[in-house]
Protein backbone atom coordinates (compact mmCIF):
# COMPACT_ATOMS: atom_id res chain seq x y z
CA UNK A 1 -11.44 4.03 -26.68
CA UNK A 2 -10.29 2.84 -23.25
CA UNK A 3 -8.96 -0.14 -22.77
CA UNK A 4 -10.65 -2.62 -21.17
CA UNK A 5 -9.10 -4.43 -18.32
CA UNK A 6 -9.07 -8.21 -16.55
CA UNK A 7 -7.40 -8.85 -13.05
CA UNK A 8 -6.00 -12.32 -12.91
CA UNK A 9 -5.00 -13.54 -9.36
CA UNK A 10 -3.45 -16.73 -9.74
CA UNK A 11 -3.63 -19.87 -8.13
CA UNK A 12 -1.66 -19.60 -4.97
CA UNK A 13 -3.17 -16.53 -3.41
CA UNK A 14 -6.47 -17.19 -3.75
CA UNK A 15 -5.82 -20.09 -2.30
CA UNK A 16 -4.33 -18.34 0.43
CA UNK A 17 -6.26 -15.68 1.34
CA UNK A 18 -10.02 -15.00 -0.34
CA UNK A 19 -10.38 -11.71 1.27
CA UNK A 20 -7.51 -10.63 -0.09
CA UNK A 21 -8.15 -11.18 -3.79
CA UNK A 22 -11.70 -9.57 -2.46
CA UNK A 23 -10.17 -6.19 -1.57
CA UNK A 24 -8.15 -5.91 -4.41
CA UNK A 25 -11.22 -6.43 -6.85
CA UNK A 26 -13.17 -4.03 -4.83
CA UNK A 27 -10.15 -1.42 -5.00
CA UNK A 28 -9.42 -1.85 -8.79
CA UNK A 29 -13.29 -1.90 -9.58
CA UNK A 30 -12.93 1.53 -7.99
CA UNK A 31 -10.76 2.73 -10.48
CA UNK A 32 -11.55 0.66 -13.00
CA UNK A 33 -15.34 0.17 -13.13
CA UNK A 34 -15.52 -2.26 -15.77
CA UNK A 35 -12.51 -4.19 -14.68
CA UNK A 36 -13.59 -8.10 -15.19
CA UNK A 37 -11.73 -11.16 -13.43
CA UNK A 38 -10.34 -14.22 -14.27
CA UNK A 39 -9.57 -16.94 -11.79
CA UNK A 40 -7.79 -19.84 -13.28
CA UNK A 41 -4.32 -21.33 -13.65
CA UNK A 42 -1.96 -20.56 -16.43
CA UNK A 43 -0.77 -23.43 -16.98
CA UNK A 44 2.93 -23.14 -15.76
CA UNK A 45 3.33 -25.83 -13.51
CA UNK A 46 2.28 -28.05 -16.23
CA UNK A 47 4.72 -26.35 -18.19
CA UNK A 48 7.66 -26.98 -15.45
CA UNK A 49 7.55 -30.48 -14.78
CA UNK A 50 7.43 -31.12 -19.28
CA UNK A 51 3.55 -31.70 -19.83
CA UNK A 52 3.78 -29.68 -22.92
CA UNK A 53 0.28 -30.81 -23.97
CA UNK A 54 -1.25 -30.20 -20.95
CA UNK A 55 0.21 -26.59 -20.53
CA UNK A 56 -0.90 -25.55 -24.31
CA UNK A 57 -4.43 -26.94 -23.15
CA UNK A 58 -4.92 -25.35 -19.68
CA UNK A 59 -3.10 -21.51 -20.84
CA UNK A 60 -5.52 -21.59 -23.96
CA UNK A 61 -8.20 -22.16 -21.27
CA UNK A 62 -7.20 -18.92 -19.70
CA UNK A 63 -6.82 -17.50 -23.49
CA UNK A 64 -10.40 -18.19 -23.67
CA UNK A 65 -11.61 -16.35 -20.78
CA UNK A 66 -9.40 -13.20 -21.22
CA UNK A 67 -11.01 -13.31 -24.89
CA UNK A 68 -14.71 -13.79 -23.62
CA UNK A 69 -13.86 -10.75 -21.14
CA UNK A 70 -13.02 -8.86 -24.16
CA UNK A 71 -9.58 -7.63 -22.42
CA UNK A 72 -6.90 -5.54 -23.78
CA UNK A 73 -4.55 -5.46 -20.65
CA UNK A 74 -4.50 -8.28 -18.10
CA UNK A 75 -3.68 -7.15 -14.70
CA UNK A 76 -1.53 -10.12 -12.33
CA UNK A 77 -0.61 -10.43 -9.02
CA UNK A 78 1.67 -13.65 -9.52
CA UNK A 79 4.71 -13.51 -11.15
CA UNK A 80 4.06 -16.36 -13.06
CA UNK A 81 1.00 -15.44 -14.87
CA UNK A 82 2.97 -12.77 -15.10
CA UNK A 83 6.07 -14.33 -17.46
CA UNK A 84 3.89 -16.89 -19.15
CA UNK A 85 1.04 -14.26 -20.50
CA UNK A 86 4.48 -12.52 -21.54
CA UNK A 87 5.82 -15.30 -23.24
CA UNK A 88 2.74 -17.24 -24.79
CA UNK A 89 0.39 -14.39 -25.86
CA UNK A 90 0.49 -10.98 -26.80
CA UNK A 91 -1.68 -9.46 -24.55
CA UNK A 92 -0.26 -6.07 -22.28
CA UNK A 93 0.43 -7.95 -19.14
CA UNK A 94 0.79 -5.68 -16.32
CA UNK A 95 1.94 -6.37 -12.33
CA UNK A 96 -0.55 -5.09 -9.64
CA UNK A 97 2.84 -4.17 -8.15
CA UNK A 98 3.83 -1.98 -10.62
CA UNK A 99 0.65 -0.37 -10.98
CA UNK A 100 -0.27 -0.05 -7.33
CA UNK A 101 2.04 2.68 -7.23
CA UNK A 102 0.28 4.46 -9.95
CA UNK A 103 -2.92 4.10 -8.69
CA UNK A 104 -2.41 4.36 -5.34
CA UNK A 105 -3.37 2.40 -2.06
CA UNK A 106 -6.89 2.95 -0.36
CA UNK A 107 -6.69 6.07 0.85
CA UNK A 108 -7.70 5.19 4.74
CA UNK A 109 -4.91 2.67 4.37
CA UNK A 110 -2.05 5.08 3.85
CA UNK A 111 0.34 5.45 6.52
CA UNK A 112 -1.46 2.80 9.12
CA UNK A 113 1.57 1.09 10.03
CA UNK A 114 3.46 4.37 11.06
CA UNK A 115 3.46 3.59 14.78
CA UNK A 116 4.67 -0.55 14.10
CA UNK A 117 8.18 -1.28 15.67
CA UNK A 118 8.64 -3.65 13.36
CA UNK A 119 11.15 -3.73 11.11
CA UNK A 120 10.51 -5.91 7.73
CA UNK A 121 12.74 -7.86 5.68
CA UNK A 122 12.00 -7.87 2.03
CA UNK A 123 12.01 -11.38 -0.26
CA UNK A 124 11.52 -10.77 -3.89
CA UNK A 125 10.53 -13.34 -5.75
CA UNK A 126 13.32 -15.22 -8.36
CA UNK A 127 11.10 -15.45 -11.12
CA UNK A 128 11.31 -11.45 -11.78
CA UNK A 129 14.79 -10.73 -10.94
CA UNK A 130 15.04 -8.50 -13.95
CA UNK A 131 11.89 -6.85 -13.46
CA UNK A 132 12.87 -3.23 -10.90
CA UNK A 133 9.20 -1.79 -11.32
CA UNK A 134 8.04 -4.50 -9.39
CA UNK A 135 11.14 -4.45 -7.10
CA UNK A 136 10.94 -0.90 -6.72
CA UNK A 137 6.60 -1.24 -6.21
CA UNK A 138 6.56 -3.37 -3.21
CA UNK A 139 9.16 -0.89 -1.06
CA UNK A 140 7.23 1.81 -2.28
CA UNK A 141 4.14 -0.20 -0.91
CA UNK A 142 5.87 -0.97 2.31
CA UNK A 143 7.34 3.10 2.75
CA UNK A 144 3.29 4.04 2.15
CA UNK A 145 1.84 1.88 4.77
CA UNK A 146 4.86 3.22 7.03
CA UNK A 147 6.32 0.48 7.60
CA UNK A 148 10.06 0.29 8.23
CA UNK A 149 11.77 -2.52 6.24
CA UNK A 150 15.13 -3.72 5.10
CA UNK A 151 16.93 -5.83 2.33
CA UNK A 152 18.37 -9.07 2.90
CA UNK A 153 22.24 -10.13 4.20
CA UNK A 154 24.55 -10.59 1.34
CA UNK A 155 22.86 -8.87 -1.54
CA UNK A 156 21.14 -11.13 -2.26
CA UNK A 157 17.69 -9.42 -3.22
CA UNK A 158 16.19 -7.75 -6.20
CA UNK A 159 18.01 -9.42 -9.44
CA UNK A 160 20.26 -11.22 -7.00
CA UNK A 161 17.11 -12.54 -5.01
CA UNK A 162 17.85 -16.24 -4.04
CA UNK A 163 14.94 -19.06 -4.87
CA UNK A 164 12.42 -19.89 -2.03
CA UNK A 165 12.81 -23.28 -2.58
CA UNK A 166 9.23 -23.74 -4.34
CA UNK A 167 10.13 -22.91 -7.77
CA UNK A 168 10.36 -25.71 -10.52
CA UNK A 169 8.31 -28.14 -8.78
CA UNK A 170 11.76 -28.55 -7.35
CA UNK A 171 9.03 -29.73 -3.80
CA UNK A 172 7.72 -32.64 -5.07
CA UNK A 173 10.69 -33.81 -7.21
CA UNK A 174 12.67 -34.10 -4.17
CA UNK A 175 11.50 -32.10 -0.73
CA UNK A 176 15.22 -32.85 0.63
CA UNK A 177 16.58 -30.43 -1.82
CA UNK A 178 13.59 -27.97 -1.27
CA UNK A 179 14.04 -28.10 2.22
CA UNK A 180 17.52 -27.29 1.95
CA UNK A 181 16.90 -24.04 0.12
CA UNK A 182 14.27 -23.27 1.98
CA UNK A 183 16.06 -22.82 5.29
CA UNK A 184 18.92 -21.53 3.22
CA UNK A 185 16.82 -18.24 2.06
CA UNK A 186 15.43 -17.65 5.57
CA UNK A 187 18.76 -17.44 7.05
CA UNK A 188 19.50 -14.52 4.29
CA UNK A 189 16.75 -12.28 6.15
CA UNK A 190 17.66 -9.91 9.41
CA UNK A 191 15.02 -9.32 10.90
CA UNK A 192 11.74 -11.53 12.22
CA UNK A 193 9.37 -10.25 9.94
CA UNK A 194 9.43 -11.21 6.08
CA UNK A 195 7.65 -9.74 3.34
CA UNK A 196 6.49 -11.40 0.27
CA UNK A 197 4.93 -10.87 -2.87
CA UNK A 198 3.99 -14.79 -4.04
CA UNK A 199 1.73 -16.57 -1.85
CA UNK A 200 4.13 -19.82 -2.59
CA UNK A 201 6.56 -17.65 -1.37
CA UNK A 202 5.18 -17.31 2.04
CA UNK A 203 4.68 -20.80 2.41
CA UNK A 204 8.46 -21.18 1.42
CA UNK A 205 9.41 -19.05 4.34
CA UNK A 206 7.45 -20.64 6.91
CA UNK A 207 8.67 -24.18 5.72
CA UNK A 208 12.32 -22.63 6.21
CA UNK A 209 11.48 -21.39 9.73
CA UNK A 210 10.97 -17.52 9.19
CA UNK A 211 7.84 -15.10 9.97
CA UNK A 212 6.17 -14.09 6.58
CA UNK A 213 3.38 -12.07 5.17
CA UNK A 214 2.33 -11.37 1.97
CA UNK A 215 2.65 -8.07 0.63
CA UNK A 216 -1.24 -7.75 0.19
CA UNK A 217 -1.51 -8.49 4.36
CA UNK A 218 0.19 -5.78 5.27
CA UNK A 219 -2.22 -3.73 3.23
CA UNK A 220 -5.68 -4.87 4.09
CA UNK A 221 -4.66 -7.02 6.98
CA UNK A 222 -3.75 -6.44 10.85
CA UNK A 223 -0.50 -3.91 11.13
CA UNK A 224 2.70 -6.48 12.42
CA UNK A 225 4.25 -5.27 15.26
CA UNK A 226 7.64 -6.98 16.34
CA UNK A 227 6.17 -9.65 18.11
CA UNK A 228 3.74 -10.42 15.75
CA UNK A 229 2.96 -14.21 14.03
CA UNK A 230 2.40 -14.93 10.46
CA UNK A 231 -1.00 -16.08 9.72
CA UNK A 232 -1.11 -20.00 9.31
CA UNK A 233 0.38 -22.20 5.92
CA UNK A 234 -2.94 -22.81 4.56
CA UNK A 235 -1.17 -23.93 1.42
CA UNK A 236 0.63 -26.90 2.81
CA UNK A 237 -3.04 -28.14 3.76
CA UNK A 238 -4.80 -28.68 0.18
CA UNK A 239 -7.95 -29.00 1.48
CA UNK A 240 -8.06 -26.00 3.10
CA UNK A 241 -6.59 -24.39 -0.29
CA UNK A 242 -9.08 -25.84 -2.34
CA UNK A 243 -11.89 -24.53 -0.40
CA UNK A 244 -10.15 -20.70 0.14
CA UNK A 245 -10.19 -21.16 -3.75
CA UNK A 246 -14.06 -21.80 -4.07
CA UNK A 247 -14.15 -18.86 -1.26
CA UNK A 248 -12.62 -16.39 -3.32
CA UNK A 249 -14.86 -17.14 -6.40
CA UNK A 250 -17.85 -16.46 -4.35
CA UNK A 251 -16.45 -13.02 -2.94
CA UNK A 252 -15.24 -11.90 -6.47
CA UNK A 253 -18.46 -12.75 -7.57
CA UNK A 254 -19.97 -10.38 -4.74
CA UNK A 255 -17.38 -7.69 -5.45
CA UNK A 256 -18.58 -7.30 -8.89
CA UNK A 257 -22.25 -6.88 -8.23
């Protein structure tokens, strides 16, 4: 019997960008045609800032609709759906980064970016240090696309990838210090252009002062060029979030009809 699968995007990026989460539905629904989705927190900031109740609440939420999917695998693009499904459940929790490269990109997509003269710097996010498929699944993203790219100053990248500065609630419990490492992990990077695979991320690198996309940009989005500017930090404007949230319900909902 095959297993039946549920895409999870997270908070952050569909608060981000809508059509993204859109054209990754519409591209897993391709291989997967009975692929359902899930849109809803897991619960972890709850869990970082010591609302134990809370968390247990709002993750058995998600339980619920992974259950009512009837789901064996749950497929995430944010590393912290990512560690907590790990952690708190028992489902098979796999990245869209890791499996990207199994499945492959869009096939009209492949090699777009051959003729950029940009040259990208890659963040990875802290919360998967120890995790090298995904690592190893966003260059081989980047090398598809044809974009050329590079790893931060210092080694510092991969399991030695430095914090963005949003991790831990560490922003609201005191912006100075968030600030701080903000600007800190921009300065690691090269090159302009920054490359992300956490939508919080992103934001992280604008606050610091650097030029980032997200991963899933540079797939269904413009090619960058060198003198190129990051779309806008719609996540440090929760209004706008909140409705790009509501958006991307209303295209996933089109994406599976």
């Amino acid at each position: 019997m095959a297993t039946r699968k549920a895409f999870l995007p997270g908070c952050a990026l569909p608060s981000y960008n809508p059509k993204n989460v859109e054209a990754v539905v519409k591209h897993l629904r391709n291989i997967y045609p009975d692929l359902s989705v899930v849109q809803k927190c897991c619960g972890k900031p709850t869990q970082a800032v010591g609302q134990a109740a809370l968390f247990e609440e709002r993750f058995q939420s998600l339980v619920d609709d992974i259950k009512y999917c009837e789901a064996d695998e749950v497929i995430v693009a944010c590393q912290s759906c990512m560690k907590t499904l790990k952690k708190s459940h028992d489902y098979k929790t796999t990245s869209l980064w890791e499996l990207l490269p199994q499945i492959g990109l869009p096939k009209e997509l492949v090699g777009k970016a051959a003729k950029s003269d940009a040259v990208i710097s890659v963040h990875d996010s802290c919360s998967v240090r120890d995790y090298k498929g995904i690592h190893d699944g966003i260059r081989w993203i980047l090398t598809e696309l044809g974009y050329k790219w590079t790893e931060p100053a210092g080694g510092y990248t991969k399991e030695k990838a430095r914090c963005c500065g949003f991790g831990g609630m560490v922003g609201p419990a005191n912006p100075k210090v968030a600030a701080r490492v903000m600007k800190r992990r921009v300065e690691d990077f090269t090159t302009p252009q920054i490359a992300v695979y956490c939508a919080a991320c992103r934001s992280s690198m604008l606050q610091g002062g650097g030029k980032a996309w997200h991963i899933l940009d540079l797939v269904f989005g413009d090619v960058v060029y060198a003198n190129s500017l990051p779309p806008e930090n719609v996540l440090a404007n929760p209004l706008k979030a909140w409705g790009n949230r509501y958006k991307s319900k209303k295209l996933i909902k089109s994406a599976m009809s």
